[in-house]
Protein backbone atom coordinates (compact mmCIF):
# COMPACT_ATOMS: atom_id res chain seq x y z
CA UNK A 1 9.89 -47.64 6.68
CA UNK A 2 7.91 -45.06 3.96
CA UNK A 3 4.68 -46.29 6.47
CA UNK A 4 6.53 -44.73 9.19
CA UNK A 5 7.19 -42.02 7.88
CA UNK A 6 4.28 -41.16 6.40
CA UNK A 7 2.71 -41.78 10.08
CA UNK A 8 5.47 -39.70 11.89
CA UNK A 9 4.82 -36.97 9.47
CA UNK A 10 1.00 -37.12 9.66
CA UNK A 11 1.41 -36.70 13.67
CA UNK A 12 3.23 -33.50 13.14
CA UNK A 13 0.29 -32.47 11.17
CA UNK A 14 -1.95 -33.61 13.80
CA UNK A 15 -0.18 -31.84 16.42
CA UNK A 16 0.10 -28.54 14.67
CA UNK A 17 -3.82 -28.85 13.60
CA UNK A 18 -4.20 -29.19 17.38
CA UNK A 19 -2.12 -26.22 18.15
CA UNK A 20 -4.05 -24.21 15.58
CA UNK A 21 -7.18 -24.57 17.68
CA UNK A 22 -5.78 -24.19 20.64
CA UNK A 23 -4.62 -20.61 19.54
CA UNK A 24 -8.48 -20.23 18.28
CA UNK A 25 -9.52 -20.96 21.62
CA UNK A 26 -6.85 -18.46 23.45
CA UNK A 27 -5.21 -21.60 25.10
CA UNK A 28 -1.44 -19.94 24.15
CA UNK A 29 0.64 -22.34 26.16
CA UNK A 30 -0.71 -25.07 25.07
CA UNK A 31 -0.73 -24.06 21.31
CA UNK A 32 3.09 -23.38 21.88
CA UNK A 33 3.70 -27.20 22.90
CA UNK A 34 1.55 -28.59 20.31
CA UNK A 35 3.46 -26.48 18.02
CA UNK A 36 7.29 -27.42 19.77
CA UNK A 37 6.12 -31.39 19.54
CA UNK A 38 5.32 -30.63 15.57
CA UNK A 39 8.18 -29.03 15.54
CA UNK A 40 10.60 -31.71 16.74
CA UNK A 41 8.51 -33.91 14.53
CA UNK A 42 9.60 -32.40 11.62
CA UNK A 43 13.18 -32.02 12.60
CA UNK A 44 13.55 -35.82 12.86
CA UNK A 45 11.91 -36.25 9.56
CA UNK A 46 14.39 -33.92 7.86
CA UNK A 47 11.41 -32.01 7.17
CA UNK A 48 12.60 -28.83 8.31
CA UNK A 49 13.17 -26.99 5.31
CA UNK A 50 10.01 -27.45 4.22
CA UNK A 51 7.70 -25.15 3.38
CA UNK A 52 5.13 -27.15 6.00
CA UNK A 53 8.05 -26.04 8.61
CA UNK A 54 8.20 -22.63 7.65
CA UNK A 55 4.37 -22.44 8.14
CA UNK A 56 4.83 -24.14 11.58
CA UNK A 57 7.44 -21.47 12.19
CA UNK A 58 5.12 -18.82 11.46
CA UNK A 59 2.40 -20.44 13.91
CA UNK A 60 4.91 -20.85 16.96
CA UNK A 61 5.91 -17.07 16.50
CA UNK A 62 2.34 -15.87 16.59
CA UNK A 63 1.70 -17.72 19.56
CA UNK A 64 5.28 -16.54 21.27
CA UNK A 65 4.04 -13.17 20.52
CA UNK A 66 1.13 -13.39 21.95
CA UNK A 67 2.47 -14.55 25.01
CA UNK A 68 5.00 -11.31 25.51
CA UNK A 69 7.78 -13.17 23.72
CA UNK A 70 8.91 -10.27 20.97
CA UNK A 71 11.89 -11.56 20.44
CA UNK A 72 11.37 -15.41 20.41
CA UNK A 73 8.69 -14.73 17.85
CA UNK A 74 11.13 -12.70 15.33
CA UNK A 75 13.35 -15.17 15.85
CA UNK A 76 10.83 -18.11 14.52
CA UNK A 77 10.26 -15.22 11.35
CA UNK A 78 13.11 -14.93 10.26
CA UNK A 79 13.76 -18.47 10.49
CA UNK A 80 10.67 -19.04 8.55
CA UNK A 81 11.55 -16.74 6.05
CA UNK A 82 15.13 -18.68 5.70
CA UNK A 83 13.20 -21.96 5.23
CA UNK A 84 11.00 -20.37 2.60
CA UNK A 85 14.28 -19.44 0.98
CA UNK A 86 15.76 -23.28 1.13
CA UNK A 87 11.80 -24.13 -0.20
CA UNK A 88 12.03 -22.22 -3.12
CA UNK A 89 8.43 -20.80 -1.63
CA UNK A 90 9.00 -17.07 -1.35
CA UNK A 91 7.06 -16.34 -4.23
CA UNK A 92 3.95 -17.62 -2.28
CA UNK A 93 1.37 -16.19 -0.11
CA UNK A 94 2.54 -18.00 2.79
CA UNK A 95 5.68 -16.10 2.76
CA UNK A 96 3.28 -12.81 1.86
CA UNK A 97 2.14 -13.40 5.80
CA UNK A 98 5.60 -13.91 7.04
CA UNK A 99 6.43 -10.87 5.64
CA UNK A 100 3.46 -9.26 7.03
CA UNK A 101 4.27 -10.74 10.84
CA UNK A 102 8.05 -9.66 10.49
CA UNK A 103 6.84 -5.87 9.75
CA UNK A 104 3.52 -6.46 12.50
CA UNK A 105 6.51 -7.03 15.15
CA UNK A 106 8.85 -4.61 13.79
CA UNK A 107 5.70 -1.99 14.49
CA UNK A 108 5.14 -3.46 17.96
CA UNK A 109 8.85 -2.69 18.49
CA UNK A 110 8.50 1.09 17.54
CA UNK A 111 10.33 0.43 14.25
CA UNK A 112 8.24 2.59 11.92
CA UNK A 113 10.42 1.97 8.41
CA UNK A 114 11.48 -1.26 9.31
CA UNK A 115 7.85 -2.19 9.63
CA UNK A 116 6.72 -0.28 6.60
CA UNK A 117 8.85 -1.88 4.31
CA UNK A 118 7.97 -5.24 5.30
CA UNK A 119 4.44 -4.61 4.89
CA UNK A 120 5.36 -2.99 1.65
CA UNK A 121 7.42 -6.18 0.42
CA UNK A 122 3.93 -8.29 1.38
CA UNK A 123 1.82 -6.29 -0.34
CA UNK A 124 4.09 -6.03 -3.28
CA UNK A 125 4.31 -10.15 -3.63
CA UNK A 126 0.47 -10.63 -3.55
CA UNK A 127 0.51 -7.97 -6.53
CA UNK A 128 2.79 -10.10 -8.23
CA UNK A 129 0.39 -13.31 -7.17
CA UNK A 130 -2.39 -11.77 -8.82
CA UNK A 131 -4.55 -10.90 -5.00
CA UNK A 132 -4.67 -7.07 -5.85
CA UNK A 133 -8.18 -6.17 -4.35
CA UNK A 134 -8.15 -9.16 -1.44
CA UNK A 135 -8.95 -7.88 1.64
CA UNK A 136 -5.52 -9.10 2.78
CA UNK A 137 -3.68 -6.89 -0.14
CA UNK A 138 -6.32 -3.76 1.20
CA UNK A 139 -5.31 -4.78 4.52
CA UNK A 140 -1.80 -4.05 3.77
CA UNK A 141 -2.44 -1.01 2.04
CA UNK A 142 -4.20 0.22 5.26
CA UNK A 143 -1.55 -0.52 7.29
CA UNK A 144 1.51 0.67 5.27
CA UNK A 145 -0.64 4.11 4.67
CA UNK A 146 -0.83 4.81 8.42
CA UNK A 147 2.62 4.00 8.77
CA UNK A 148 3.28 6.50 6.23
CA UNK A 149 1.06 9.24 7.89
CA UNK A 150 3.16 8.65 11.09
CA UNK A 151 6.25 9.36 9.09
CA UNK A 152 4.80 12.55 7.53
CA UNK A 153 5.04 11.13 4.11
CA UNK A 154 1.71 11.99 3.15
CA UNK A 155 1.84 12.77 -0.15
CA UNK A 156 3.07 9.12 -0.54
CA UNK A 157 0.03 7.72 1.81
CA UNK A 158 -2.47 9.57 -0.01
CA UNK A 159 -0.67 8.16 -3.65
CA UNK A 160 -1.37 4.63 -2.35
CA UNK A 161 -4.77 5.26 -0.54
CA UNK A 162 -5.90 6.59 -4.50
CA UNK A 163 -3.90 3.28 -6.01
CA UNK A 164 -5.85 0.86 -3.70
CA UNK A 165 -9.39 2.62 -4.30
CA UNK A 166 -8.91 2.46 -7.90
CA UNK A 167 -7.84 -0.70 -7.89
CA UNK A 168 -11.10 -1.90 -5.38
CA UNK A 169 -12.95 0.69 -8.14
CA UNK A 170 -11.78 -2.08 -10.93
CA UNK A 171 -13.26 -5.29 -9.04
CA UNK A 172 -16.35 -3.77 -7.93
CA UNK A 173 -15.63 -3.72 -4.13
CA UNK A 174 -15.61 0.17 -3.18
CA UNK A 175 -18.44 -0.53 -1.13
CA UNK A 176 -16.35 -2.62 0.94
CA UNK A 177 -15.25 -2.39 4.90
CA UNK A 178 -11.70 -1.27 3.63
CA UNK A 179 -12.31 1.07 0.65
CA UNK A 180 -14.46 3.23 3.67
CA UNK A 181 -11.68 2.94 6.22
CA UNK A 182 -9.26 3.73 2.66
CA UNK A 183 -11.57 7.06 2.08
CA UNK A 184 -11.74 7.61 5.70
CA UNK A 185 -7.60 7.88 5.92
CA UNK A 186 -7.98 10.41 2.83
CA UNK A 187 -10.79 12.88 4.13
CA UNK A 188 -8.86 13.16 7.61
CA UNK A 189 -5.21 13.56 5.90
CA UNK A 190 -7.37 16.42 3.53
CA UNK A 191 -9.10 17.60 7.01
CA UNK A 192 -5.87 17.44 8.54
CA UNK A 193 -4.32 19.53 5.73
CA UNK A 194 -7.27 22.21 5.78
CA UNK A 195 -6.61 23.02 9.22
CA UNK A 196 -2.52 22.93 8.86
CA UNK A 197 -3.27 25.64 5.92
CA UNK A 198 -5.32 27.73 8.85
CA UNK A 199 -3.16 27.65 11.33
CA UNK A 200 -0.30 28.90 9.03
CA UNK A 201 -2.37 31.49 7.18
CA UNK A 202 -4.91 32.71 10.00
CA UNK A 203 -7.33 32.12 7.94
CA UNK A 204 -10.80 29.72 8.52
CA UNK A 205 -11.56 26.14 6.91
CA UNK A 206 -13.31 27.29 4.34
CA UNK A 207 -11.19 30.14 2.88
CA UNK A 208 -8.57 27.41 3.24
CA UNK A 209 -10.80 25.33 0.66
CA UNK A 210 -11.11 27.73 -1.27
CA UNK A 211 -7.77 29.02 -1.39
CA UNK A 212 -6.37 25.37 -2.50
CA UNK A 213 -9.27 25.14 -5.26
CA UNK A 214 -7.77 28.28 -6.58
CA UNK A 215 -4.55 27.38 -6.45
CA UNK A 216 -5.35 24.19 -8.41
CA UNK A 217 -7.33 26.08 -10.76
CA UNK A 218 -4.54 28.65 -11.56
CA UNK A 219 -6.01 31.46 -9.97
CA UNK A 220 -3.67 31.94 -6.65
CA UNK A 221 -4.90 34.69 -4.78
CA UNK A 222 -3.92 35.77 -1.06
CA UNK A 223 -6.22 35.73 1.92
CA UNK A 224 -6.75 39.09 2.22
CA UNK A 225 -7.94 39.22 -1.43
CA UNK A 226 -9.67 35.89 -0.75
CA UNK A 227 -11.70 37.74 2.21
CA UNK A 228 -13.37 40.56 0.07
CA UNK A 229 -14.43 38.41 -2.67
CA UNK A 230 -16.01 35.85 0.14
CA UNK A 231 -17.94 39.07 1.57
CA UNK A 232 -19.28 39.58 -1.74
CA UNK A 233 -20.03 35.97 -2.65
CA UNK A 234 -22.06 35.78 0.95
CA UNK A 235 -24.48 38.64 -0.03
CA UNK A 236 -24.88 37.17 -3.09
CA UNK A 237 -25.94 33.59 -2.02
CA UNK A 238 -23.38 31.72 -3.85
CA UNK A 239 -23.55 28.33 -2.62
CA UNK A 240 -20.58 26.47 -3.73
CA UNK A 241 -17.23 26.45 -4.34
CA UNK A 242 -16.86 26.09 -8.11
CA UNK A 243 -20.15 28.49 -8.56
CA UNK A 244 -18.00 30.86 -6.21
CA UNK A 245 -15.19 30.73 -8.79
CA UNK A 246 -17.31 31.45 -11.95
CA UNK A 247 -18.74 34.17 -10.38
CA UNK A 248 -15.68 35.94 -8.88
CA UNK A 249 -13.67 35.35 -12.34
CA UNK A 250 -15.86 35.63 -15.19
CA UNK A 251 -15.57 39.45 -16.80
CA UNK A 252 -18.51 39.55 -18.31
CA UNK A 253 -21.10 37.88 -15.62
CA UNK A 254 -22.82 35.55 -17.53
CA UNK A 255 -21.56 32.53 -16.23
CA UNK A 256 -22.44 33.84 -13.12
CA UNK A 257 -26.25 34.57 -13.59
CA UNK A 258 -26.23 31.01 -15.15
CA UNK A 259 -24.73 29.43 -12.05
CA UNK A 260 -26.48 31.25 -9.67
CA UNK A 261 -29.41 30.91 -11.43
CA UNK A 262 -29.26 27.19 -11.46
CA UNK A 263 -27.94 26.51 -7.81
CA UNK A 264 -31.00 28.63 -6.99
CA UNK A 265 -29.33 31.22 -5.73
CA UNK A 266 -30.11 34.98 -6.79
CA UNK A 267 -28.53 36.14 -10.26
C-alpha cells in the first residue's frame, strides 16, 4: 500500500514537472491539465494541505492568469496561501512568491494599495529569511517603489529606494541591473521634483537646484534674490553649486578666491 502511494504521489510530481515545462514552452493549456491531473493526484492522496499543493496552487494560477483567467488565478492564491497556513510554511519563500502573485494580480486589477501591500508583506518575509540584497527582495523593492510613486507617496518611495541601495551598498552589488533601475527611480522622482518646483515658482531647473541646496543648507532665499546673485555668479565663472554658495555667502571673500581659484575659474 506505502508502494502505492509513494508511486501515486511521484506521478503528481511527474505531472506537475511536465506542466512546468509546458508553461516554459508557452503551451498554457496544456500546462493547466498537467497541473489539474497533479492536482487531483494530490487530493486523493490527502496531500492537499501540503506545502507541495500549495506550490501546485501557485503554478495553476500563473498559468490561469496567463490565459485571461484573473479571477480563477486569485482564487488558486488565496487557496495557496490557506494551504501554506494548514502547512505551517508561511514563513518560507514559497509563500514570499504567493504573496508576490496575490499583489502582481491585485496590480493587474487596478488595485494600487491592495497590490502594494502584498508586495510589501513579500518583501518583508524574505527580510526576515535572511534574502535582503537577492534580486528577488530588489525586485520587490522596485515594484512596491513604483507603486508608491503612482500613489504620490514619494517621500516614502524615495525612503525605500535609499534602504535597498544601501543595503545592495553592504553586499557589494550596486553595480547590479537593479541598483541602476533603483538610482534611475531616484534621479527621475528628483527630476520630477526640480521641474514641479519650476512650474510653481516660475523659475528654471537650475535656480530650482539651487534654491533646494539653499534651503538644505539653511540659507532660504527667494527667487528674485536667487536671480541677482546667479547674474553675478555667471560673470564670475562660478562653476558649481556648492562653489556658488561659498562665494555668494562668505563676508570676507576668501573662501571664494580659494574656490574659484581651484575650480579654475577666475578669483
Amino acid at each position: 500500500e506505502n508502494a502505492g502511494i509513494e508511486e501515486s504521489h511521484s506521478m503528481a510530481q511527474v505531472h506537475r514537472l511536465f506542466g512546468i515545462v509546458h508553461y516554459q514552452q508557452g503551451d498554457l493549456q496544456a500546462a493547466l491539465e498537467r497541473y489539474m491531473q497533479a492536482s487531483a493526484m494530490y487530493g486523493r492522496l490527502n496531500m492537499g494541505s501540503s506545502s507541495e499543493a500549495a506550490e501546485l496552487a501557485r503554478n495553476l494560477a500563473s498559468a490561469l492568469r496567463q490565459l485571461g483567467d484573473l479571477e480563477g488565478a486569485m482564487e488558486k492564491l488565496l487557496h495557496a496561501w490557506e494551504t501554506h497556513k494548514c502547512a505551517k510554511s508561511t514563513s518560507s519563500f514559497e509563500a514570499a512568491g504567493v504573496l508576490r502573485h496575490i499583489g502582481q494580480l491585485h496590480a493587474l486589477r487596478g488595485e494600487g494599495p491592495s497590490a502594494r501591500q502584498k508586495f510589501a508583506q513579500a518583501r518583508a518575509l524574505h527580510e526576515e529569511l535572511g534574502s535582503v540584497g537577492s534580486s528577488e527582495w530588489a525586485s520587490l523593492c522596485l515594484i512596491e517603489a513604483e507603486l508608491l510613486l503612482r500613489e504620490g507617496q514619494s517621500s516614502s518611495a524615495m525612503a525605500l529606494c535609499k534602504q535597498a541601495l544601501e543595503a545592495f551598498e553592504e553586499h557589494g552589488m550596486s553595480h547590479t541591473r537593479d541598483a541602476r533601475k533603483l538610482r534611475e527611480i531616484m534621479m527621475g522622482e528628483v527630476l520630477r521634483t526640480f521641474q514641479e518646483c519650476e512650474r510653481e515658482s516660475g523659475v528654471t531647473c537650475d535656480e530650482s537646484r539651487m534654491l533646494l541646496l539653499l534651503e538644505k543648507l539653511g540659507v532660504p532665499l527667494q527667487a528674485e534674490e536667487l536671480r541677482g546673485i546667479m547674474a553675478s555668479v555667471a560673470r564670475a565663472g562660478i562653476p558649481c553649486y556648492e562653489a556658488f554658495v561659498q562665494w555668494a555667502f562668505d563676508p570676507n571673500g576668501e573662501v571664494r578666491r580659494n574656490s574659484a581659484r581651484k575650480l579654475g575659474g577666475p578669483p
